[in-house]
PDB file of N, CA and C in Angstrom:
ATOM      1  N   UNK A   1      19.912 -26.331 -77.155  1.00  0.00           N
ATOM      2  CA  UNK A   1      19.901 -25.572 -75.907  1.00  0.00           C
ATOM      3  C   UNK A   1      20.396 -24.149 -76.144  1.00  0.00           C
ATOM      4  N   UNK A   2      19.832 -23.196 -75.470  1.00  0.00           N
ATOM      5  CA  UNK A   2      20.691 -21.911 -75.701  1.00  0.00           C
ATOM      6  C   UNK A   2      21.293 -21.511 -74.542  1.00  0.00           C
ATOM      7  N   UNK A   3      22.050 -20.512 -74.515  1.00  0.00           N
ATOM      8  CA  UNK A   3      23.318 -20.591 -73.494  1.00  0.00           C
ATOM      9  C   UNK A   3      22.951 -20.461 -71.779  1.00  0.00           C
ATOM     10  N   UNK A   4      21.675 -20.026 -71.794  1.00  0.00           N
ATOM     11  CA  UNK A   4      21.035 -19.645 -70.534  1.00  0.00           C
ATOM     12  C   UNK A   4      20.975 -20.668 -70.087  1.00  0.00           C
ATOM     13  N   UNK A   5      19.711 -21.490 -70.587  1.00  0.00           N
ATOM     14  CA  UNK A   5      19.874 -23.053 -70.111  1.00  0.00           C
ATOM     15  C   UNK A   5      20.961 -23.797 -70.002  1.00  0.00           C
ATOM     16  N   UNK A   6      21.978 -24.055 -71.075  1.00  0.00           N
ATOM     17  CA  UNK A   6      23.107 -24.728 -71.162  1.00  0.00           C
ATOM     18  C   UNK A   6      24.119 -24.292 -69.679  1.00  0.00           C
ATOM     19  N   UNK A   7      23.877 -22.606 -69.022  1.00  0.00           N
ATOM     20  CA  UNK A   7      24.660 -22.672 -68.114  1.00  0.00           C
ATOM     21  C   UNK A   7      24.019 -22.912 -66.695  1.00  0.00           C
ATOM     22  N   UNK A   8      22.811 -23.013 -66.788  1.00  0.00           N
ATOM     23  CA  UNK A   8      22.075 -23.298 -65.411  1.00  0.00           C
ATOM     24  C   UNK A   8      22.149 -24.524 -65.181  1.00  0.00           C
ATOM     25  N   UNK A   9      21.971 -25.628 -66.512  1.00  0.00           N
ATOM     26  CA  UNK A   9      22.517 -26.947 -66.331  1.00  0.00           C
ATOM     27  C   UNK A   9      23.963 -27.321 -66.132  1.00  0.00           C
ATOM     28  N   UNK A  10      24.658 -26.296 -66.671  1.00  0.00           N
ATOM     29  CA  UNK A  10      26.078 -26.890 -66.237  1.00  0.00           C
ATOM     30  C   UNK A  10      26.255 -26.495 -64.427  1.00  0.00           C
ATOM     31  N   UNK A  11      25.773 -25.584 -64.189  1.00  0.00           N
ATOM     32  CA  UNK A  11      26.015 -25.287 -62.917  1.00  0.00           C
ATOM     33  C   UNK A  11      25.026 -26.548 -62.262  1.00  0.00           C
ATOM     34  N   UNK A  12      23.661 -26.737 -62.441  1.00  0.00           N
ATOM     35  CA  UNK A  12      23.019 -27.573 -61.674  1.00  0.00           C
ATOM     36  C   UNK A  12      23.621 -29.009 -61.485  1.00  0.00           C
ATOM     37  N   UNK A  13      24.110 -29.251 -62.757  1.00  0.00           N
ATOM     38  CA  UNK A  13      24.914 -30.616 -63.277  1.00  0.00           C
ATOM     39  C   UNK A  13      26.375 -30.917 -61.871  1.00  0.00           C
ATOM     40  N   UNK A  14      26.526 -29.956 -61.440  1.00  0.00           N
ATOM     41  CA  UNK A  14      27.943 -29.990 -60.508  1.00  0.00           C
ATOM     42  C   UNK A  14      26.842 -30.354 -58.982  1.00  0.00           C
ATOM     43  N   UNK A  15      25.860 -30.123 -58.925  1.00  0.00           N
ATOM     44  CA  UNK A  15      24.815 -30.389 -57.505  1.00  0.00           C
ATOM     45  C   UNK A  15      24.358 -31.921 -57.585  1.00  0.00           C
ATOM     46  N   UNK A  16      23.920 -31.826 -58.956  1.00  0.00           N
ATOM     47  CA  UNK A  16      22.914 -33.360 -59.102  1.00  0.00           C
ATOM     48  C   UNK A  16      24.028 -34.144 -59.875  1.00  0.00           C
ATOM     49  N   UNK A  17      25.507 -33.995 -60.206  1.00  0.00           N
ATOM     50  CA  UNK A  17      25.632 -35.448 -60.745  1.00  0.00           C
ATOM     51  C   UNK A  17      26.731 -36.389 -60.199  1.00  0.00           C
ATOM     52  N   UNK A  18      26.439 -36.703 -58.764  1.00  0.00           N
ATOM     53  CA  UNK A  18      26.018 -37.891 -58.173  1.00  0.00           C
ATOM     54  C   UNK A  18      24.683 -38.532 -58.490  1.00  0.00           C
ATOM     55  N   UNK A  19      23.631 -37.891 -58.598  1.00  0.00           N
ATOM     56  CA  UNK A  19      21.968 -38.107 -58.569  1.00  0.00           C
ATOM     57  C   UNK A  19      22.204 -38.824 -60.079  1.00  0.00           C
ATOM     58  N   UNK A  20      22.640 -37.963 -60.833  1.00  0.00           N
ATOM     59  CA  UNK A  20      22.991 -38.494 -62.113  1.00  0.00           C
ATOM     60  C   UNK A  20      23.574 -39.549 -62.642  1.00  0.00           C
ATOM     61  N   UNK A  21      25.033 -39.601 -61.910  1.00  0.00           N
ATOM     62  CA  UNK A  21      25.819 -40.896 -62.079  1.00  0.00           C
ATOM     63  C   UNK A  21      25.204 -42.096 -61.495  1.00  0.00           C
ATOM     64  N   UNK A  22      24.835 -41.844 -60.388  1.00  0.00           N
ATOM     65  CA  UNK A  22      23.637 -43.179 -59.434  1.00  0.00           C
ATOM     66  C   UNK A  22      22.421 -43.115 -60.555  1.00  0.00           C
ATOM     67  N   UNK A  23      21.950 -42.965 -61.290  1.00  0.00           N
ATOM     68  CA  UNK A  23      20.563 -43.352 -61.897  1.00  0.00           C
ATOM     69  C   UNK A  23      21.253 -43.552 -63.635  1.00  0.00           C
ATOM     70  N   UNK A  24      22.152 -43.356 -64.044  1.00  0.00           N
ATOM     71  CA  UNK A  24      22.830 -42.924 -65.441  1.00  0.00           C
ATOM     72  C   UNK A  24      22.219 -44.171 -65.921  1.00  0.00           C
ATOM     73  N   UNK A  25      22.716 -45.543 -65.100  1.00  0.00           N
ATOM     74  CA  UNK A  25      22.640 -46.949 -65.815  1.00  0.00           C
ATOM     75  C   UNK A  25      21.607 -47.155 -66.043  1.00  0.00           C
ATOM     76  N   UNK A  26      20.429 -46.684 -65.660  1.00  0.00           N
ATOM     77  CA  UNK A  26      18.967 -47.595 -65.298  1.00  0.00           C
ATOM     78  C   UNK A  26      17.981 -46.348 -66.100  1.00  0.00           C
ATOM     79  N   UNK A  27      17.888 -45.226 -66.113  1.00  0.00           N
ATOM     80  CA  UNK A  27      17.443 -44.289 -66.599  1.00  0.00           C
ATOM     81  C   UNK A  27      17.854 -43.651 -67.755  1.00  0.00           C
ATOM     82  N   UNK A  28      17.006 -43.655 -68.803  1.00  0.00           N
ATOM     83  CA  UNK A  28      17.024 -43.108 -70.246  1.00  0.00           C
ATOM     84  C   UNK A  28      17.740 -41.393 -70.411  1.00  0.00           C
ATOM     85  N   UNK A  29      18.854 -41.665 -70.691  1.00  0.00           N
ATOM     86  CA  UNK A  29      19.473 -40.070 -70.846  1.00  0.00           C
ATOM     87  C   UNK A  29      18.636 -38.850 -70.819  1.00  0.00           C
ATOM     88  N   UNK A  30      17.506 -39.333 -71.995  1.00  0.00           N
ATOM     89  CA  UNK A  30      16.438 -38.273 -72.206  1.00  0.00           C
ATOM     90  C   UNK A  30      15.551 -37.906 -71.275  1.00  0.00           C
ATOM     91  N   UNK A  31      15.341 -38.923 -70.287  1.00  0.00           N
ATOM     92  CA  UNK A  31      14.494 -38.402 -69.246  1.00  0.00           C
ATOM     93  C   UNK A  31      15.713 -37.805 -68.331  1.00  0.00           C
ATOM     94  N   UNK A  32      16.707 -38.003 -68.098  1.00  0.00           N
ATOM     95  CA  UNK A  32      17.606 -36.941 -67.048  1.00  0.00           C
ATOM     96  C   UNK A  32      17.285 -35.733 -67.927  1.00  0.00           C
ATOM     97  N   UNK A  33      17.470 -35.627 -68.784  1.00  0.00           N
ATOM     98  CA  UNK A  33      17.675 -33.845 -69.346  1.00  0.00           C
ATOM     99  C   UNK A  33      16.571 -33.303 -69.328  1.00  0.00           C
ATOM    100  N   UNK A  34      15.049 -34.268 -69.454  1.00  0.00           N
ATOM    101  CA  UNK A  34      14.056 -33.462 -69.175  1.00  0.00           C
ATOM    102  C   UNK A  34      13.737 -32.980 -67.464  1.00  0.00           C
ATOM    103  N   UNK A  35      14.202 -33.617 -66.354  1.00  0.00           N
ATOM    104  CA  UNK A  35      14.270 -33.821 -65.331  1.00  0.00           C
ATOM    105  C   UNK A  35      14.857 -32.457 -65.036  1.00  0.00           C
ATOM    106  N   UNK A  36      16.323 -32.599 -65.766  1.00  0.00           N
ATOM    107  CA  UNK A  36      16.716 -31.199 -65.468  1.00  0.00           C
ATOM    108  C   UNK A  36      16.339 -30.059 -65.664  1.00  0.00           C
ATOM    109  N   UNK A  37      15.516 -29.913 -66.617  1.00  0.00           N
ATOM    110  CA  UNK A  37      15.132 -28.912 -67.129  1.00  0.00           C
ATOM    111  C   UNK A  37      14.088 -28.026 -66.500  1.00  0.00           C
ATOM    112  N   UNK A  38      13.378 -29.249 -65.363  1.00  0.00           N
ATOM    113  CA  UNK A  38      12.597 -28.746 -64.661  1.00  0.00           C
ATOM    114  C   UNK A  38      12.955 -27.451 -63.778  1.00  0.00           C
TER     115      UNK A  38
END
């Protein structure tokens, strides 16, 4: 990741992770980060 992304996800990461923690168990890590990336 480079730092641009790394900080839009850390900021987005504070919105969506409830969304995150509710799907963490059942959903493949790799598809959250592509998710996010959107």
């Amino acid at each position: 990741m480079n730092d641009n992304l790394f900080k839009e996800y850390k900021i987005r990461s504070k919105v969506d992770n409830k969304i995150i923690n509710k799907y963490k168990g059942s959903v493949p890590i790799e598809l959250i980060y592509v998710w996010e990336s959107y």
